[in-house]
PDB file of N, CA and C in Angstrom:
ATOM      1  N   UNK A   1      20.721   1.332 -58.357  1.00  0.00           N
ATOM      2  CA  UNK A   1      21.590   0.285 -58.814  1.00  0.00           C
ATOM      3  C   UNK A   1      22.879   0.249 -57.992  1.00  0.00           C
ATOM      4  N   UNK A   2      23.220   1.579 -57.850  1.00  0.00           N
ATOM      5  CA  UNK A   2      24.928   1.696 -56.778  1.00  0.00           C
ATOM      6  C   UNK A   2      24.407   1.034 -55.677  1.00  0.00           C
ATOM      7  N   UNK A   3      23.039   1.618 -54.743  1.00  0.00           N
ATOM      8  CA  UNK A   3      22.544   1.680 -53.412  1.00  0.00           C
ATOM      9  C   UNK A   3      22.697  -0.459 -53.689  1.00  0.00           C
ATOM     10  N   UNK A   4      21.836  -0.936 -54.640  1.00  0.00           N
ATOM     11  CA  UNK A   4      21.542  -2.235 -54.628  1.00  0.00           C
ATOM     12  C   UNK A   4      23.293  -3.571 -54.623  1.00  0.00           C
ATOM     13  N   UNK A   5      24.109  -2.288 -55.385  1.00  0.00           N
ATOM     14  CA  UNK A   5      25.619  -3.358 -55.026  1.00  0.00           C
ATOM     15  C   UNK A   5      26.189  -3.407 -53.906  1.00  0.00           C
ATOM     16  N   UNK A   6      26.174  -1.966 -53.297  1.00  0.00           N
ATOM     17  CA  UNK A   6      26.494  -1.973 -52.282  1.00  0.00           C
ATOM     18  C   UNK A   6      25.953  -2.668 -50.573  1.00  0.00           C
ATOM     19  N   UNK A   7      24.489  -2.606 -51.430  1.00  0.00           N
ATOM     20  CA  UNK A   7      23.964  -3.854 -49.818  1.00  0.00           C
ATOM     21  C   UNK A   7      24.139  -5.153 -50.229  1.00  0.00           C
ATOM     22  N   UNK A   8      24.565  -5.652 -51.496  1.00  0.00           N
ATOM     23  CA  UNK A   8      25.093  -6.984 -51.804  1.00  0.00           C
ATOM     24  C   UNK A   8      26.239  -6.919 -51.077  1.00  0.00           C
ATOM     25  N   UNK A   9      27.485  -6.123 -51.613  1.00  0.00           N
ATOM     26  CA  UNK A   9      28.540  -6.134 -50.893  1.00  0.00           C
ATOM     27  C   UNK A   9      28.621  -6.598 -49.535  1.00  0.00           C
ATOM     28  N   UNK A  10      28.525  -5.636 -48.813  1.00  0.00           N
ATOM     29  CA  UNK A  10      28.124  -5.365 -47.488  1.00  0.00           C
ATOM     30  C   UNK A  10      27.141  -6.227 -46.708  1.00  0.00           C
ATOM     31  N   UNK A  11      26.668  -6.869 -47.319  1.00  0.00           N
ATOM     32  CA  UNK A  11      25.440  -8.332 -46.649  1.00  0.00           C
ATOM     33  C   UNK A  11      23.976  -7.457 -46.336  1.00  0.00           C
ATOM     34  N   UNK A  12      23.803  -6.215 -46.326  1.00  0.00           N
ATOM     35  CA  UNK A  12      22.872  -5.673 -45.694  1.00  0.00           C
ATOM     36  C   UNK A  12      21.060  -6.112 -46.636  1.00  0.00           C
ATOM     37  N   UNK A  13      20.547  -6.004 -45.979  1.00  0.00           N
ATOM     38  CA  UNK A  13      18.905  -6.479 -46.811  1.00  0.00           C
ATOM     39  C   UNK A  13      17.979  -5.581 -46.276  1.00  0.00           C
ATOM     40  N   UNK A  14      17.767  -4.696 -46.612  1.00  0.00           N
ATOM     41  CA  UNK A  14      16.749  -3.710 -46.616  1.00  0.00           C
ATOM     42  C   UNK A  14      15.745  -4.073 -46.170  1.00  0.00           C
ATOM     43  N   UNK A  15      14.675  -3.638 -44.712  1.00  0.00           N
ATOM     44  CA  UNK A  15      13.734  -4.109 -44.540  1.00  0.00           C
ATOM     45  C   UNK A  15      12.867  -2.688 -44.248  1.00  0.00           C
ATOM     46  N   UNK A  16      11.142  -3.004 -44.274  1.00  0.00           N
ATOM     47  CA  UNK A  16      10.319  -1.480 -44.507  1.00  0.00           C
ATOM     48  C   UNK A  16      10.486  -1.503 -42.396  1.00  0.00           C
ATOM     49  N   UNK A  17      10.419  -0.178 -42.247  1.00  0.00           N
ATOM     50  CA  UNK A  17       9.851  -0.381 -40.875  1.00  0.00           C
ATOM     51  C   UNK A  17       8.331  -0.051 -41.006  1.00  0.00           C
ATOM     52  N   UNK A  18       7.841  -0.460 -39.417  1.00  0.00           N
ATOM     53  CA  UNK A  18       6.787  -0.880 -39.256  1.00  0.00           C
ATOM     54  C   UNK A  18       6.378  -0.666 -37.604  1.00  0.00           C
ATOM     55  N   UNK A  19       5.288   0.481 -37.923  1.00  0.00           N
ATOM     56  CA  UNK A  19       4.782   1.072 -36.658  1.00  0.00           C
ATOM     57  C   UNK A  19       3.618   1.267 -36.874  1.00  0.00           C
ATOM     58  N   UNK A  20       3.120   1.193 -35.682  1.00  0.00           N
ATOM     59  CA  UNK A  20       1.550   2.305 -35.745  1.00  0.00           C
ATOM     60  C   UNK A  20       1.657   3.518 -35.881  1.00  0.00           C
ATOM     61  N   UNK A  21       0.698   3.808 -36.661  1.00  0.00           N
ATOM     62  CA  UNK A  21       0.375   5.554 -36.977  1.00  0.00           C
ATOM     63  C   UNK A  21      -0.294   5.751 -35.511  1.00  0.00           C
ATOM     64  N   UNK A  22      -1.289   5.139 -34.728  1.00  0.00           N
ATOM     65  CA  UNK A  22      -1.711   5.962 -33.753  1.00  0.00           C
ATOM     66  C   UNK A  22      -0.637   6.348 -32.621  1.00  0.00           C
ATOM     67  N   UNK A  23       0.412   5.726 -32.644  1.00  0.00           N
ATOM     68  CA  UNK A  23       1.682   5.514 -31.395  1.00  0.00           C
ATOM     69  C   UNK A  23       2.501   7.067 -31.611  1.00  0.00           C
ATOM     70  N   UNK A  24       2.012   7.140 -33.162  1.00  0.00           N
ATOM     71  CA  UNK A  24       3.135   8.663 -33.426  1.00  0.00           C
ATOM     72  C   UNK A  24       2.104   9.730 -33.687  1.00  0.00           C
ATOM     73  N   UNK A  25       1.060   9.644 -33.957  1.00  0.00           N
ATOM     74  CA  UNK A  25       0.144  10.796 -33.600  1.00  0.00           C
ATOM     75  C   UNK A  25       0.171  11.171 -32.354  1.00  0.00           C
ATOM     76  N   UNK A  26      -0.368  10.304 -30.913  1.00  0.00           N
ATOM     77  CA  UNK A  26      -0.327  10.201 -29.849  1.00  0.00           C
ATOM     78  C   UNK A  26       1.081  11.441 -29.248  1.00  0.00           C
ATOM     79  N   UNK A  27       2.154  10.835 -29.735  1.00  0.00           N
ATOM     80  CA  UNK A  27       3.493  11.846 -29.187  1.00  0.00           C
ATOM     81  C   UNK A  27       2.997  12.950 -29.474  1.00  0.00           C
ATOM     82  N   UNK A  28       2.690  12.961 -30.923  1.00  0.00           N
ATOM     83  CA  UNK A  28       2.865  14.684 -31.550  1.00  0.00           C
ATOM     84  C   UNK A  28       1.441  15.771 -31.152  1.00  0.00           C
ATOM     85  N   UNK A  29       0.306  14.612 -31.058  1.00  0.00           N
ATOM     86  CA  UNK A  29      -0.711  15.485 -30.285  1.00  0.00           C
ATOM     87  C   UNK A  29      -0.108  15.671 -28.664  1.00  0.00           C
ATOM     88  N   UNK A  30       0.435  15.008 -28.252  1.00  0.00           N
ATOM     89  CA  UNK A  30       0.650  15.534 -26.434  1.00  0.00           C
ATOM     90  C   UNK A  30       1.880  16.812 -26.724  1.00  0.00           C
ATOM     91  N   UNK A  31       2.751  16.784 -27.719  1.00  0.00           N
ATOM     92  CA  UNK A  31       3.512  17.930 -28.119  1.00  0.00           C
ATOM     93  C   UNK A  31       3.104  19.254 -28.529  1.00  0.00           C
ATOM     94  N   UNK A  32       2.162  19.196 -28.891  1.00  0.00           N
ATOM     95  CA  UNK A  32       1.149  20.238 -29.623  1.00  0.00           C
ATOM     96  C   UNK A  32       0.003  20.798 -28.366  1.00  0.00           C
ATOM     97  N   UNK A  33       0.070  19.793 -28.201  1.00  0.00           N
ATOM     98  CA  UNK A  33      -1.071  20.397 -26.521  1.00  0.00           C
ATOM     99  C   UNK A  33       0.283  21.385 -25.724  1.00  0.00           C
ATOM    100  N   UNK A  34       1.288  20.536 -25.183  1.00  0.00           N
ATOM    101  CA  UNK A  34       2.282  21.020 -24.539  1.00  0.00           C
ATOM    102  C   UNK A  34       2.975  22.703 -25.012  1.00  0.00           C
ATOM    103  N   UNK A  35       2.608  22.254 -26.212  1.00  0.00           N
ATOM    104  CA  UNK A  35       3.369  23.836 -26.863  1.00  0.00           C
ATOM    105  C   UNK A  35       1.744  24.758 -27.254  1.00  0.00           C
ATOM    106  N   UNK A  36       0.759  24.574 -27.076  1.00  0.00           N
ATOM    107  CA  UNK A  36      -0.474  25.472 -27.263  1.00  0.00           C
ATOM    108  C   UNK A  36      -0.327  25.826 -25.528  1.00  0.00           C
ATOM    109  N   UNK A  37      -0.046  24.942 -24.666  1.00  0.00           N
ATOM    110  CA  UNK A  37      -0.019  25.239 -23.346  1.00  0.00           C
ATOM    111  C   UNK A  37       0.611  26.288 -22.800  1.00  0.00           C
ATOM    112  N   UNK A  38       1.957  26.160 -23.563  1.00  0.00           N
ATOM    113  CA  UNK A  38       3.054  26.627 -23.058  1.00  0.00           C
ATOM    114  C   UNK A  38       3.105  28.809 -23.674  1.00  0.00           C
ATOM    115  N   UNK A  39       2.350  28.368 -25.030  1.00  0.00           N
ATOM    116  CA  UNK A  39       1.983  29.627 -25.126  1.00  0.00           C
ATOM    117  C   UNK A  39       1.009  30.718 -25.349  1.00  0.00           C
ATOM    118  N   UNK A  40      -0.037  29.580 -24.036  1.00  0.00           N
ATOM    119  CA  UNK A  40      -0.886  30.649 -23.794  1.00  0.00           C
ATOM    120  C   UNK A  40      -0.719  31.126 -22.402  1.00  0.00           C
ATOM    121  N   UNK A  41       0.439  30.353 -21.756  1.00  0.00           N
ATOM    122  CA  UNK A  41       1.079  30.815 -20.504  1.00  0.00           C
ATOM    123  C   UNK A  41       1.749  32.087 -20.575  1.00  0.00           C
ATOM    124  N   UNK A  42       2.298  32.382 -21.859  1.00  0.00           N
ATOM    125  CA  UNK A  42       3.819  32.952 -22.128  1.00  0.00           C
ATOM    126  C   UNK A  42       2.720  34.126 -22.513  1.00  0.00           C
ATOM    127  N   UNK A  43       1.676  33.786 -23.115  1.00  0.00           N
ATOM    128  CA  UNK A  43       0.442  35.035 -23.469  1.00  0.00           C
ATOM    129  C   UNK A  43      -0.009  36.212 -22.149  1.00  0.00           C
ATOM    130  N   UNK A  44      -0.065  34.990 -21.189  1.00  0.00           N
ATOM    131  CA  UNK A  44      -0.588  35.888 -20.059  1.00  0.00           C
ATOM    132  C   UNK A  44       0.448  36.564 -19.483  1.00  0.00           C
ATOM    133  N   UNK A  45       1.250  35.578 -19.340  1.00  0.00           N
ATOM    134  CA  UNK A  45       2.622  36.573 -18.626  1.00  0.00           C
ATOM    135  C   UNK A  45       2.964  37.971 -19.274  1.00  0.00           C
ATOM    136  N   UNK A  46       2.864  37.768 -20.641  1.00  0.00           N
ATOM    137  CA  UNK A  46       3.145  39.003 -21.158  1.00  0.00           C
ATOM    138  C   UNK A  46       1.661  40.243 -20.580  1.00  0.00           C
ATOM    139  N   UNK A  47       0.484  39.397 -20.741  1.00  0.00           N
ATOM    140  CA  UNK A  47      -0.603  40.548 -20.473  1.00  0.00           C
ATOM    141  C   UNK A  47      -0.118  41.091 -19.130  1.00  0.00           C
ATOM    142  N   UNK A  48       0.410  40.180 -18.024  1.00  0.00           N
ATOM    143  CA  UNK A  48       0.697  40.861 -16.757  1.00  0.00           C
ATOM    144  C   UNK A  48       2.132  41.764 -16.907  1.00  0.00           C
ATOM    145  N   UNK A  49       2.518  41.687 -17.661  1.00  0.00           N
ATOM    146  CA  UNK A  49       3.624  42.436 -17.271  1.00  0.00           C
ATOM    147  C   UNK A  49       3.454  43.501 -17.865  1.00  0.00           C
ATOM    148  N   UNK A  50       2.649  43.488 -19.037  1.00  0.00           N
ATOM    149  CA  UNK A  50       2.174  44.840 -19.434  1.00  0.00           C
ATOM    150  C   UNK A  50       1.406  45.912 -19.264  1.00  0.00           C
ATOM    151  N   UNK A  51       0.500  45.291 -18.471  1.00  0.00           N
ATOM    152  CA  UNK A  51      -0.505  45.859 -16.631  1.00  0.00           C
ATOM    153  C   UNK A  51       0.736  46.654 -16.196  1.00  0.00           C
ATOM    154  N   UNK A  52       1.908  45.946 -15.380  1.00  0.00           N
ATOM    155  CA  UNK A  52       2.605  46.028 -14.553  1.00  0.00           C
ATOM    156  C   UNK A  52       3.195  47.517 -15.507  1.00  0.00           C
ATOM    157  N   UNK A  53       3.445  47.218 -16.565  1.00  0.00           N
ATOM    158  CA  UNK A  53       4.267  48.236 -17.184  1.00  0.00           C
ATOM    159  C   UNK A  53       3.192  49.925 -16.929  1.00  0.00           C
ATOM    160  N   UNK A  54       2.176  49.454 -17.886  1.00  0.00           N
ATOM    161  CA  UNK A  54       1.148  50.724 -17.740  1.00  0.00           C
ATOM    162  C   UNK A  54       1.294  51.513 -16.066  1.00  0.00           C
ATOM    163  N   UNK A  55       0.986  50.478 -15.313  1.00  0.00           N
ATOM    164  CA  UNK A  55       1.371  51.277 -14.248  1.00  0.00           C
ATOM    165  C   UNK A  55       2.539  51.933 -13.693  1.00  0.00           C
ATOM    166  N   UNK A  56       3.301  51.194 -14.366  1.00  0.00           N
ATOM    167  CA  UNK A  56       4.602  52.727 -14.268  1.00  0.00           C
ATOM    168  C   UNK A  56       4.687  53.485 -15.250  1.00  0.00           C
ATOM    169  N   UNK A  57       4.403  53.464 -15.262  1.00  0.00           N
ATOM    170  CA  UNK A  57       4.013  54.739 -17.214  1.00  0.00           C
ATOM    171  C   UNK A  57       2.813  56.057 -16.097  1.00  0.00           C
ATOM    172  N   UNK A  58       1.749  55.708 -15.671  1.00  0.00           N
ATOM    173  CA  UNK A  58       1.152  56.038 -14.927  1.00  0.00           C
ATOM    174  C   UNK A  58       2.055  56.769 -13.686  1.00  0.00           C
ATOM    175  N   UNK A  59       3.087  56.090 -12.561  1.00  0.00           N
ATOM    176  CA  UNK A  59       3.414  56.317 -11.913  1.00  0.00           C
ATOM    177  C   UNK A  59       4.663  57.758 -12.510  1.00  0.00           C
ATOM    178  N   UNK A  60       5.134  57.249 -13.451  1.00  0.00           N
ATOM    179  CA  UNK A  60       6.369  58.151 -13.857  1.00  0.00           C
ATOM    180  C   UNK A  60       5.338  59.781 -14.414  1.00  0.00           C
ATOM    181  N   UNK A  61       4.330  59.546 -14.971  1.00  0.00           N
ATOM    182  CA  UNK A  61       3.744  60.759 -15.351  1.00  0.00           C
ATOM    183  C   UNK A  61       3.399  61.629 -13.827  1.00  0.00           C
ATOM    184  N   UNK A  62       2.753  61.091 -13.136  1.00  0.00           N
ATOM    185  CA  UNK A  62       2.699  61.906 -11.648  1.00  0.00           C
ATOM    186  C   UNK A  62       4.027  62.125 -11.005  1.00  0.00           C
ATOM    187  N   UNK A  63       5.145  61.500 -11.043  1.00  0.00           N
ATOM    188  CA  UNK A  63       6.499  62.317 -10.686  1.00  0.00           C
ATOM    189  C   UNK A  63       7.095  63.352 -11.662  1.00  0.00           C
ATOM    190  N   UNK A  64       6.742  63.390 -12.940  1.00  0.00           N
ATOM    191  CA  UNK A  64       6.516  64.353 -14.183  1.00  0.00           C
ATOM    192  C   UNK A  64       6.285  65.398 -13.742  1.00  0.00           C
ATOM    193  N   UNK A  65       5.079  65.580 -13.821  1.00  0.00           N
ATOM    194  CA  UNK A  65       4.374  66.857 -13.138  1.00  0.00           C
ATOM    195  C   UNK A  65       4.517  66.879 -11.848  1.00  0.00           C
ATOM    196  N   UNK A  66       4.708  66.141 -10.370  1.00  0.00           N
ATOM    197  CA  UNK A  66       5.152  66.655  -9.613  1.00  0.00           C
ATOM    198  C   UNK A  66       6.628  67.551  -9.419  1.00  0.00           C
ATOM    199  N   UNK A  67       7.627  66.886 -10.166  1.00  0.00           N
ATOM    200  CA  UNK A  67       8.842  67.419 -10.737  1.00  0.00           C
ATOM    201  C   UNK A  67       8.433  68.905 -11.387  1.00  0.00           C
ATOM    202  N   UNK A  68       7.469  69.133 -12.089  1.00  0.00           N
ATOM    203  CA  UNK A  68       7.066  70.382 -13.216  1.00  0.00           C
ATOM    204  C   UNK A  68       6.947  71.498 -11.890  1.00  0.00           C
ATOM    205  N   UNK A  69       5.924  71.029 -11.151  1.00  0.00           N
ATOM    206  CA  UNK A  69       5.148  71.745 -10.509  1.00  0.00           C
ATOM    207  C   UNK A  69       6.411  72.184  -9.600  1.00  0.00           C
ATOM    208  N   UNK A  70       7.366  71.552  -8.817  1.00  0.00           N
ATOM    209  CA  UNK A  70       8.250  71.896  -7.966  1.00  0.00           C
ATOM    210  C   UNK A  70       9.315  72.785  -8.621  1.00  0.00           C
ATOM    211  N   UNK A  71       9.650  73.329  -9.656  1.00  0.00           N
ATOM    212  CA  UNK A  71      10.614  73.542 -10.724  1.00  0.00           C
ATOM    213  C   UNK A  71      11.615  72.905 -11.207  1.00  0.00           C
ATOM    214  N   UNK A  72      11.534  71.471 -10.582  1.00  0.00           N
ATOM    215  CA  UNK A  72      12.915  70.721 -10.757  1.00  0.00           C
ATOM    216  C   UNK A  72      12.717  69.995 -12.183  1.00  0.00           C
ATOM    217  N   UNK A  73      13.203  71.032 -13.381  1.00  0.00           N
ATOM    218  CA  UNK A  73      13.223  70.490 -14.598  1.00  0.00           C
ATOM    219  C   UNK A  73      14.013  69.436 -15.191  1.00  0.00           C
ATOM    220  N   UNK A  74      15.098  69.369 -14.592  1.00  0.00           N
ATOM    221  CA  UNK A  74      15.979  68.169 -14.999  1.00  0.00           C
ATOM    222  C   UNK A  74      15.080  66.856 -14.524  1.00  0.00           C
ATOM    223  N   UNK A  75      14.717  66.586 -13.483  1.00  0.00           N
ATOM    224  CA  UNK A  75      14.048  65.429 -13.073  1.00  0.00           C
ATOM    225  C   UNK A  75      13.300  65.112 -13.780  1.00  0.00           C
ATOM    226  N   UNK A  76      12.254  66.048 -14.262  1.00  0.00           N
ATOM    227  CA  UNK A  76      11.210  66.003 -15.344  1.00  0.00           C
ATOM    228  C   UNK A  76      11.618  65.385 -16.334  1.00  0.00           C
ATOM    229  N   UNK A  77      12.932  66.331 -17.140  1.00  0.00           N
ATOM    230  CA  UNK A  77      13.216  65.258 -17.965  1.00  0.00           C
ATOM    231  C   UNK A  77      13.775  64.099 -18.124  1.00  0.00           C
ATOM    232  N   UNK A  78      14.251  63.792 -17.255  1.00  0.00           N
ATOM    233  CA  UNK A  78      14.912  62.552 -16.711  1.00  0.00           C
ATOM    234  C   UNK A  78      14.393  61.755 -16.082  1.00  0.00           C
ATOM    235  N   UNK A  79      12.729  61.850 -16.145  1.00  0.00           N
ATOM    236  CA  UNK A  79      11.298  60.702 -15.923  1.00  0.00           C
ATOM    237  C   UNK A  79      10.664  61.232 -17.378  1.00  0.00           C
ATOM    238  N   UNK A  80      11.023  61.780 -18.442  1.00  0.00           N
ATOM    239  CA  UNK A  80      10.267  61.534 -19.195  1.00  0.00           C
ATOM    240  C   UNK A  80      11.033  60.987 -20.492  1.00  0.00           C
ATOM    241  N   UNK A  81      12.094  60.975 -20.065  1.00  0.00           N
ATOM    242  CA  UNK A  81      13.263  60.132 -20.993  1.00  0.00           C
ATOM    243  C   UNK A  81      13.023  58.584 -20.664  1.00  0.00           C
ATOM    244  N   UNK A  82      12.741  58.519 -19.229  1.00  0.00           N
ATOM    245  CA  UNK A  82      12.444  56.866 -18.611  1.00  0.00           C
ATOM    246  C   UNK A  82      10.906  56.559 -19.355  1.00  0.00           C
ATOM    247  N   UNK A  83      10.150  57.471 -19.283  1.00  0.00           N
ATOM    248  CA  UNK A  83       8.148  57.430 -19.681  1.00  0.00           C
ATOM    249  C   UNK A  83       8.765  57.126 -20.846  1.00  0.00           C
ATOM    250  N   UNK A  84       9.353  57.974 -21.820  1.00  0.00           N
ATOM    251  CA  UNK A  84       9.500  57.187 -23.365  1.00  0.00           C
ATOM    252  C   UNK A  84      10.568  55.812 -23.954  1.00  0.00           C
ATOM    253  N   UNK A  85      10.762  55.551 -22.966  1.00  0.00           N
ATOM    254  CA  UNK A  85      11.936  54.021 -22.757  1.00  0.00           C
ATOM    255  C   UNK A  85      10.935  53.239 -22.726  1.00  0.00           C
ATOM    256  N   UNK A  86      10.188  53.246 -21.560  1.00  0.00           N
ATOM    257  CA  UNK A  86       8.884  52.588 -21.191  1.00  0.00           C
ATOM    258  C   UNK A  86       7.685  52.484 -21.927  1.00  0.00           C
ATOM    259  N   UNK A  87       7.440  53.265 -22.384  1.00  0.00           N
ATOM    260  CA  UNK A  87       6.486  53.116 -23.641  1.00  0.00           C
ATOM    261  C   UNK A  87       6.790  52.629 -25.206  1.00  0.00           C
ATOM    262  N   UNK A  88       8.276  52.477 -25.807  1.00  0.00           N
ATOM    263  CA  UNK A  88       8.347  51.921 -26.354  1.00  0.00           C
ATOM    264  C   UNK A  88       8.348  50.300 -26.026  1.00  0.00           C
ATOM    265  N   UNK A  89       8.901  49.914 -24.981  1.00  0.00           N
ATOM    266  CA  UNK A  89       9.034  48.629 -24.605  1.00  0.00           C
ATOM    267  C   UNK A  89       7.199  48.089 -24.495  1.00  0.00           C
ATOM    268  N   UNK A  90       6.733  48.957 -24.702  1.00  0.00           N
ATOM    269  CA  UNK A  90       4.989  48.422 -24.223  1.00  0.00           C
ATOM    270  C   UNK A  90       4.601  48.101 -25.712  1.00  0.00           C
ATOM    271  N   UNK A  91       4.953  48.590 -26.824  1.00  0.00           N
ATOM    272  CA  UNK A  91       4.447  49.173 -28.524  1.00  0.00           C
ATOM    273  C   UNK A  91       5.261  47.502 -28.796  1.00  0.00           C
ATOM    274  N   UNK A  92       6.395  47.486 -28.316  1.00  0.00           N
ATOM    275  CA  UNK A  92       7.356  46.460 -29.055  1.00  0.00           C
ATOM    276  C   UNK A  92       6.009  44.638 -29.082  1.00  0.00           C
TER     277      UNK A  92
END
Protein backbone atom coordinates (compact mmCIF):
# COMPACT_ATOMS: atom_id res chain seq x y z
CA UNK A 1 0.00 0.00 0.00
CA UNK A 2 3.11 2.56 1.01
CA UNK A 3 5.14 0.92 -2.18
CA UNK A 4 1.58 1.66 -4.31
CA UNK A 5 1.44 5.71 -3.03
CA UNK A 6 4.55 6.21 -3.54
CA UNK A 7 4.71 5.17 -7.40
CA UNK A 8 1.50 7.33 -7.63
CA UNK A 9 3.44 10.10 -6.20
CA UNK A 10 6.40 9.83 -8.08
CA UNK A 11 4.62 8.94 -11.65
CA UNK A 12 6.46 5.59 -11.68
CA UNK A 13 4.28 2.32 -13.16
CA UNK A 14 5.70 -0.81 -12.45
CA UNK A 15 6.39 -3.01 -15.33
CA UNK A 16 7.33 -7.21 -15.14
CA UNK A 17 10.66 -7.64 -16.97
CA UNK A 18 10.93 -9.89 -19.64
CA UNK A 19 13.68 -12.20 -20.93
CA UNK A 20 14.46 -15.49 -22.11
CA UNK A 21 15.30 -18.17 -19.75
CA UNK A 22 17.55 -19.77 -22.46
CA UNK A 23 19.76 -16.26 -22.81
CA UNK A 24 20.50 -16.69 -18.88
CA UNK A 25 21.07 -20.32 -18.69
CA UNK A 26 23.43 -19.97 -21.68
CA UNK A 27 25.75 -17.27 -19.43
CA UNK A 28 25.60 -19.43 -16.38
CA UNK A 29 26.30 -22.78 -18.21
CA UNK A 30 29.52 -21.09 -20.07
CA UNK A 31 30.34 -19.89 -16.24
CA UNK A 32 30.15 -23.23 -14.82
CA UNK A 33 32.12 -24.84 -17.66
CA UNK A 34 34.71 -21.91 -17.11
CA UNK A 35 34.93 -22.55 -13.36
CA UNK A 36 34.85 -26.73 -13.70
CA UNK A 37 37.75 -25.71 -16.17
CA UNK A 38 39.48 -23.60 -14.16
CA UNK A 39 39.56 -26.19 -11.38
CA UNK A 40 40.60 -29.00 -12.82
CA UNK A 41 43.59 -26.91 -13.99
CA UNK A 42 44.27 -25.69 -10.41
CA UNK A 43 43.85 -29.79 -9.67
CA UNK A 44 46.74 -30.64 -11.76
CA UNK A 45 48.92 -27.94 -10.88
CA UNK A 46 48.63 -28.92 -7.48
CA UNK A 47 49.32 -32.84 -8.54
CA UNK A 48 52.59 -31.34 -10.17
CA UNK A 49 53.80 -29.56 -7.59
CA UNK A 50 53.36 -32.22 -5.29
CA UNK A 51 55.54 -34.67 -7.59
CA UNK A 52 57.87 -31.73 -7.49
CA UNK A 53 57.60 -31.63 -3.69
CA UNK A 54 58.08 -35.58 -3.08
CA UNK A 55 61.10 -35.18 -4.88
CA UNK A 56 62.67 -33.00 -2.56
CA UNK A 57 61.58 -34.83 0.36
CA UNK A 58 63.51 -37.64 -1.51
CA UNK A 59 66.43 -35.37 -2.30
CA UNK A 60 66.72 -33.87 1.38
CA UNK A 61 66.67 -37.57 2.87
CA UNK A 62 69.96 -38.52 0.77
CA UNK A 63 71.73 -35.24 2.04
CA UNK A 64 70.37 -36.62 5.59
CA UNK A 65 72.26 -39.51 5.60
CA UNK A 66 74.96 -38.27 3.53
CA UNK A 67 75.36 -35.52 6.32
CA UNK A 68 74.96 -38.76 9.04
CA UNK A 69 77.45 -40.71 7.34
CA UNK A 70 80.11 -37.72 7.13
CA UNK A 71 79.55 -36.76 10.96
CA UNK A 72 78.25 -33.45 10.17
CA UNK A 73 75.28 -33.58 12.62
CA UNK A 74 74.11 -30.15 12.58
CA UNK A 75 73.45 -30.34 8.78
CA UNK A 76 71.50 -33.40 9.39
CA UNK A 77 69.48 -31.64 11.46
CA UNK A 78 69.10 -28.75 9.66
CA UNK A 79 67.79 -30.98 6.43
CA UNK A 80 65.62 -32.70 8.62
CA UNK A 81 64.02 -29.66 10.17
CA UNK A 82 63.61 -28.57 6.21
CA UNK A 83 62.25 -32.75 5.42
CA UNK A 84 59.61 -31.94 8.21
CA UNK A 85 58.61 -28.27 6.85
CA UNK A 86 58.26 -30.09 3.63
CA UNK A 87 56.24 -32.76 4.52
CA UNK A 88 53.84 -30.94 6.30
CA UNK A 89 53.25 -28.60 3.37
CA UNK A 90 52.56 -32.01 1.27
CA UNK A 91 49.67 -33.40 4.28
CA UNK A 92 48.19 -29.68 4.14
Amino acid sequence: MLRNSCNVQHNIRPTNVKRGVAKSIVNLQALIAQASKAKKSKKQAKKITTAVMQEQLVSLERQMQNAATHLDFEKAITLREQWHALKQQIEK
